[in-house]
Every structure is written in structure tokens, then in C-alpha cells.
N, C-alpha and C. Protein backbone atom coordinates (compact mmCIF):
# COMPACT_ATOMS: atom_id res chain seq x y z
N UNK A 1 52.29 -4.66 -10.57
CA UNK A 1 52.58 -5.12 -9.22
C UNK A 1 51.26 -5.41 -8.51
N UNK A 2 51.45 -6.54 -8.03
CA UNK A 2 50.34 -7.02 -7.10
C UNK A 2 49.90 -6.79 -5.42
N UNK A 3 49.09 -5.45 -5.58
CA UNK A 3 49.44 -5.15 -4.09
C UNK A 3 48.19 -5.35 -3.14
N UNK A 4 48.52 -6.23 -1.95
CA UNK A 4 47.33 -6.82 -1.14
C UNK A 4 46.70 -6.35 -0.74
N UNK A 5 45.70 -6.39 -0.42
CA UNK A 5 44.76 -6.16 0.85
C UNK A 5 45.22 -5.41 2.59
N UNK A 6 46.46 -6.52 2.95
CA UNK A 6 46.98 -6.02 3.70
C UNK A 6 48.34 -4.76 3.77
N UNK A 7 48.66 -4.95 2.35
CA UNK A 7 49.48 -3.83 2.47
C UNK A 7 48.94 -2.90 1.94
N UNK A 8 47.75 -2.61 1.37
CA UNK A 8 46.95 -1.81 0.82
C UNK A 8 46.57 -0.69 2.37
N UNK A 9 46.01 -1.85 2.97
CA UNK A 9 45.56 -1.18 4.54
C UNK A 9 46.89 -0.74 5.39
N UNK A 10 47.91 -1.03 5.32
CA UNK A 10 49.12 -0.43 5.79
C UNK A 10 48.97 0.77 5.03
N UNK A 11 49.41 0.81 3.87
CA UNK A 11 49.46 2.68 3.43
C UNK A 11 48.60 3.39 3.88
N UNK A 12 47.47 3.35 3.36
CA UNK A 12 45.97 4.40 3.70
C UNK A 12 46.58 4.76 5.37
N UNK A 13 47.16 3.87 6.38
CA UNK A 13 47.05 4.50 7.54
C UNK A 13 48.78 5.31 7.64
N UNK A 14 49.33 5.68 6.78
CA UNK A 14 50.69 5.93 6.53
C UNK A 14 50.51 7.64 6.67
N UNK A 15 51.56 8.32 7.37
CA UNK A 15 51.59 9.72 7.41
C UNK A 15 52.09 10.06 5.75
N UNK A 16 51.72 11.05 5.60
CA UNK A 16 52.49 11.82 4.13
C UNK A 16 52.60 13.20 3.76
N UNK A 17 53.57 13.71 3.46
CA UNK A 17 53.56 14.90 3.55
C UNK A 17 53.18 15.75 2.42
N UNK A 18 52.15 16.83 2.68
CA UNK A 18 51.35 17.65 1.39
C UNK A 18 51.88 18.62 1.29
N UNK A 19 52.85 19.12 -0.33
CA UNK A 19 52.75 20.49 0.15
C UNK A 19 52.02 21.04 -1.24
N UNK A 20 51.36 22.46 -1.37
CA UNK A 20 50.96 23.39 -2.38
C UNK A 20 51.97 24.47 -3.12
N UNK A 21 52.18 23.80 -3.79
CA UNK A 21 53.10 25.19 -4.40
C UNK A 21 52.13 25.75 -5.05
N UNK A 22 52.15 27.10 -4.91
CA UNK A 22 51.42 28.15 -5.69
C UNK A 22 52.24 28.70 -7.03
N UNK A 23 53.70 28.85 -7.21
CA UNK A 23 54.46 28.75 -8.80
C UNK A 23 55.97 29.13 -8.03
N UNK A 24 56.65 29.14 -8.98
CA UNK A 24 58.01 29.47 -9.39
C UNK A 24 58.38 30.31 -9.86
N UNK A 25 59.40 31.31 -9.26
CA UNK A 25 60.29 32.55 -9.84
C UNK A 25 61.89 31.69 -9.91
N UNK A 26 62.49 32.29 -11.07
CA UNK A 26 63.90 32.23 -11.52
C UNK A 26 64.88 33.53 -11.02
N UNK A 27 65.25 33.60 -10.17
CA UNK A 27 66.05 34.72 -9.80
C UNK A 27 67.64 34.68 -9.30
N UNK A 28 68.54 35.81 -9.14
CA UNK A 28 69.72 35.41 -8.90
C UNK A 28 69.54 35.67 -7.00
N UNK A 29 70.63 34.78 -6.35
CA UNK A 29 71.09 35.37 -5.41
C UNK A 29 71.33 36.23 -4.59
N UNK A 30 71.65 37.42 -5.62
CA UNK A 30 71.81 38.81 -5.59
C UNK A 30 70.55 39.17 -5.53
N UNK A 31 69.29 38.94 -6.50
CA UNK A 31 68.54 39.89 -6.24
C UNK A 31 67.64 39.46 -5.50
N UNK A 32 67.68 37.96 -4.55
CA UNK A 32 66.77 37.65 -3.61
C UNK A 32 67.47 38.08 -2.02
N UNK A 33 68.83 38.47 -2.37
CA UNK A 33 69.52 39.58 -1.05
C UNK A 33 69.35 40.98 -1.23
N UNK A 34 68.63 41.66 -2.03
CA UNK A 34 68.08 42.69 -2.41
C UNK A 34 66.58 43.07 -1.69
N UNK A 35 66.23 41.89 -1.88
CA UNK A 35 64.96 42.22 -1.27
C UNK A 35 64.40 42.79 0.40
N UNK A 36 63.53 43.34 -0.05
CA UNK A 36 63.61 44.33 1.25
C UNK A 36 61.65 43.68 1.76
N UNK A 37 61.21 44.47 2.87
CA UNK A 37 60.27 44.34 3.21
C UNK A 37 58.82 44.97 2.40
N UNK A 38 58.17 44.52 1.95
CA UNK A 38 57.17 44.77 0.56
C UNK A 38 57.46 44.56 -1.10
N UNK A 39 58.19 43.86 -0.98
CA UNK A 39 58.86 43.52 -2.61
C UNK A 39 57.57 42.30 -2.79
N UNK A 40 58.00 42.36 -4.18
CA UNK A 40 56.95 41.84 -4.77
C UNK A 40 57.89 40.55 -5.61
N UNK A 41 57.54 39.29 -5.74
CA UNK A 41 58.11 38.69 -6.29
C UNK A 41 56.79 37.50 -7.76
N UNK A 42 57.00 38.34 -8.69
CA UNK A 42 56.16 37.83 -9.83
C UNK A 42 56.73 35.81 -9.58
N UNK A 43 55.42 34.80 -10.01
CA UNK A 43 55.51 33.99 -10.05
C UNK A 43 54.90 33.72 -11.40
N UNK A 44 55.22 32.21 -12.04
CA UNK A 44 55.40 31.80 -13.25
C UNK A 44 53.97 31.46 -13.54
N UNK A 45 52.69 31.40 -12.53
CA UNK A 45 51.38 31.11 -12.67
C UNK A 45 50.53 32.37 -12.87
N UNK A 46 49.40 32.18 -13.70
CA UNK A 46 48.58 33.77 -14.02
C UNK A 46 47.51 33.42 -12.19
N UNK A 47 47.03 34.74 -12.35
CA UNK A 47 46.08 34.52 -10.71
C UNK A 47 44.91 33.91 -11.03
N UNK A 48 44.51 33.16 -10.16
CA UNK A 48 43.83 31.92 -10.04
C UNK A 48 43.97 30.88 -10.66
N UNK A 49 45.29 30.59 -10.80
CA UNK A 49 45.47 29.65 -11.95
C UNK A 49 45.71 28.45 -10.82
N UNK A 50 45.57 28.03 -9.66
CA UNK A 50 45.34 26.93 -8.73
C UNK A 50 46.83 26.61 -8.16
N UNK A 51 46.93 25.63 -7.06
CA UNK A 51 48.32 25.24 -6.41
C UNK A 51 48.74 23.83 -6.95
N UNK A 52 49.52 23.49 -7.39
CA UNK A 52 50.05 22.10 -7.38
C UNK A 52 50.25 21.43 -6.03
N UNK A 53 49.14 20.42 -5.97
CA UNK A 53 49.19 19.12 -4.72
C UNK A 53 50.14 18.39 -4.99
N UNK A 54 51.21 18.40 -4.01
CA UNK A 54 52.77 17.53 -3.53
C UNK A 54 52.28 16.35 -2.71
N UNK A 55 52.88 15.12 -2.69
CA UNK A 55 52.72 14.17 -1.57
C UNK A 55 53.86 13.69 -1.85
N UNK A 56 54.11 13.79 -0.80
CA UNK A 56 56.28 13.13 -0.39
C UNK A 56 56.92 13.37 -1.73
N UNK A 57 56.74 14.95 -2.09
CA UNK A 57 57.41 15.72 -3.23
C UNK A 57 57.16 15.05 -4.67
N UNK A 58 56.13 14.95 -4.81
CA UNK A 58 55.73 14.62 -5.87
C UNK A 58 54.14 14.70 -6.84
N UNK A 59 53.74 15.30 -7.89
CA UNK A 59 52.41 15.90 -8.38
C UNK A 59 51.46 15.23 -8.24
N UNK A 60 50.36 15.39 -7.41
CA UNK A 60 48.97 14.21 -7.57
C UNK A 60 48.27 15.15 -7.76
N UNK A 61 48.09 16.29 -7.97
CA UNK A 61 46.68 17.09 -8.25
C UNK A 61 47.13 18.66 -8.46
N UNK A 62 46.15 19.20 -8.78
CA UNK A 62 45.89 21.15 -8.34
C UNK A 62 44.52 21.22 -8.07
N UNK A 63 44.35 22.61 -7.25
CA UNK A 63 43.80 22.55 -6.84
C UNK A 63 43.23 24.29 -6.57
N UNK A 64 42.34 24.82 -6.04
CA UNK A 64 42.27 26.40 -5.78
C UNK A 64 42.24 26.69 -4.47
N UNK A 65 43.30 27.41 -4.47
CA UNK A 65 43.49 28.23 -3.36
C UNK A 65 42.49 28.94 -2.63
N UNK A 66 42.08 28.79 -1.38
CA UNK A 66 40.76 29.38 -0.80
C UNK A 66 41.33 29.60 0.75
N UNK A 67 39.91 30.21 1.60
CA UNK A 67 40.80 30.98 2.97
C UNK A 67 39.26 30.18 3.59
N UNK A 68 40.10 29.68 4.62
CA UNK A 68 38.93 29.17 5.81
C UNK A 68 39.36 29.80 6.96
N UNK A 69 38.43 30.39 7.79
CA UNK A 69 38.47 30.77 9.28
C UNK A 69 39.86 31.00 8.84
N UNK A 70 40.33 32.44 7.98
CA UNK A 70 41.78 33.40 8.42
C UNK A 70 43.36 32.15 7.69
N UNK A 71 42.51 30.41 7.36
CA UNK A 71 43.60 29.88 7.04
C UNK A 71 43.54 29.69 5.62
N UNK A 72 44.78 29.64 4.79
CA UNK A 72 44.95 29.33 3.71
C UNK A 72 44.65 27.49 3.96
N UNK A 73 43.93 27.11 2.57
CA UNK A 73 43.32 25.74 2.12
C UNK A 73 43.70 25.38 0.82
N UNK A 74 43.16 24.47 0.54
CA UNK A 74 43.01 24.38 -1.21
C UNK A 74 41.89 23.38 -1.60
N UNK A 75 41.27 23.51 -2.39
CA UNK A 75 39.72 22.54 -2.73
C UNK A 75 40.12 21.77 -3.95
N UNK A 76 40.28 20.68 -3.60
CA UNK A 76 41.06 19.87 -4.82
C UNK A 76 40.05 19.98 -6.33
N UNK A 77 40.63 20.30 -7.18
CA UNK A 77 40.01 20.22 -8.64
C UNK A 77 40.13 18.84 -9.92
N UNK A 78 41.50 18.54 -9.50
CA UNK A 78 41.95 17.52 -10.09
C UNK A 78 43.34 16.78 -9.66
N UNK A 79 42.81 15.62 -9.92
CA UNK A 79 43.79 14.63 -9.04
C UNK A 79 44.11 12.96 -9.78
N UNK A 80 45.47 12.76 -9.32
CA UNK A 80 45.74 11.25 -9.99
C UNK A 80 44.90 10.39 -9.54
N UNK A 81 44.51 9.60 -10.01
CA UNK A 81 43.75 7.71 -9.59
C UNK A 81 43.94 7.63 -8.49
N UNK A 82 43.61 7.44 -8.12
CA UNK A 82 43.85 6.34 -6.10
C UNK A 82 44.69 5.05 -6.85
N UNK A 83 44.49 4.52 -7.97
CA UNK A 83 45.41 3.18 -7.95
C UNK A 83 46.74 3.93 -8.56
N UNK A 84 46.77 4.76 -9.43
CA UNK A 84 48.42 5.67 -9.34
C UNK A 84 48.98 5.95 -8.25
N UNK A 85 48.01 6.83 -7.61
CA UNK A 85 48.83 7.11 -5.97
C UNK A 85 49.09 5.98 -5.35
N UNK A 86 48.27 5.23 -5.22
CA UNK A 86 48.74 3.83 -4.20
C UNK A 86 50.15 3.11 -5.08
N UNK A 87 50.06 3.20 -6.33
CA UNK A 87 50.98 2.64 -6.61
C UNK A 87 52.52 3.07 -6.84
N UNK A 88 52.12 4.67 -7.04
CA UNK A 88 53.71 5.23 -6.60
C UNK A 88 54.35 4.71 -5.23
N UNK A 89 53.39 5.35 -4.19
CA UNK A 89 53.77 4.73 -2.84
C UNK A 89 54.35 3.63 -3.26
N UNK A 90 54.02 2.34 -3.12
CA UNK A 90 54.57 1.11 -3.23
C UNK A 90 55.48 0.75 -4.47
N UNK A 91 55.69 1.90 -5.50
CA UNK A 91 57.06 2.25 -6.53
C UNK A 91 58.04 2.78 -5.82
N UNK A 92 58.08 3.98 -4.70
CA UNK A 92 58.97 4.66 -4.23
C UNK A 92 59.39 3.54 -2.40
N UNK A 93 59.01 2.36 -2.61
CA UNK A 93 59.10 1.81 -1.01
C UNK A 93 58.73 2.57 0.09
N UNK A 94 57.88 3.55 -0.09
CA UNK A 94 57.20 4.28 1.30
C UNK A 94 57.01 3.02 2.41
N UNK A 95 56.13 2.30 2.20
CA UNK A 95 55.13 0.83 2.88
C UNK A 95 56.25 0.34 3.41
């Protein structure tokens, strides 16, 4: 797909939403109504094993989890192409 100049410059100024998942637990119902205040819930990643970077629910990177001024961050490590990302966008009709 042949994507312009001008719609190139439309995305880049496009909101998108990031999220980090840090991993995944498999659990029942039951035992996530079980849970009480200090439970511990094991996730499917070893520690420091980094967050998966989401953009409009979907994988472009991981990354490590780090704390700035009291906030959780993440310092990107690895990440898709800029011409993949641009071109999902304009695969999924975001633009």
C-alpha cells in the first residue's frame, strides 16, 4: 500500500492508546472472588522479564519496567519498524 506524505502526516498527529501488560494469570471466577486484601496473584512472566507495548490493542514492542518520580514507566527495549506501525494503522483504518 502506497501511503502519502499527507496521510503519513495525518497519523503521526493521531491520539493512540498504550497499554503495558506486565503478564497473564489463568484463573477461575471463584478463585478471583476469593481473593482478599494481600493475595498474591503469580503471573505467566519470570521478574524482569519486561512489559508488552499495546497500541490500540495490539504488540509493537517490550520494554522494562522502571519508576520515575513515585510513577510506574517503561524504557522501550524493542520495537516494530515505524513502516509496520504506520502500516498497521492504515491496515486497521485508524487514519
Amino acid at each position: 500500500m502506497e501511503i502519502t506524505t499527507q496521510d503519513y502526516n495525518a497519523l503521526v498527529d493521531t491520539e493512540a492508546k498504550v497499554d503495558v501488560i506486565l503478564g497473564h494469570a489463568d484463573i477461575t471466577v471463584k478463585d478471583f472472588l476469593d481473593f482478599t486484601e494481600g493475595d498474591i496473584l503469580a503471573l505467566n512472566k519470570v521478574a524482569g522479564g519486561g512489559g508488552d507495548i499495546f497500541v490500540n490493542e495490539r504488540v509493537v514492542g517490550i520494554g522494562d519496567i522502571i519508576v520515575i518520580e513515585e510513577k510506574l514507566a517503561i524504557r522501550v527495549q524493542d520495537s516494530m519498524s515505524p513502516e509496520k506501525v504506520v502500516n498497521f494503522f492504515f491496515d486497521e483504518k485508524t487514519v
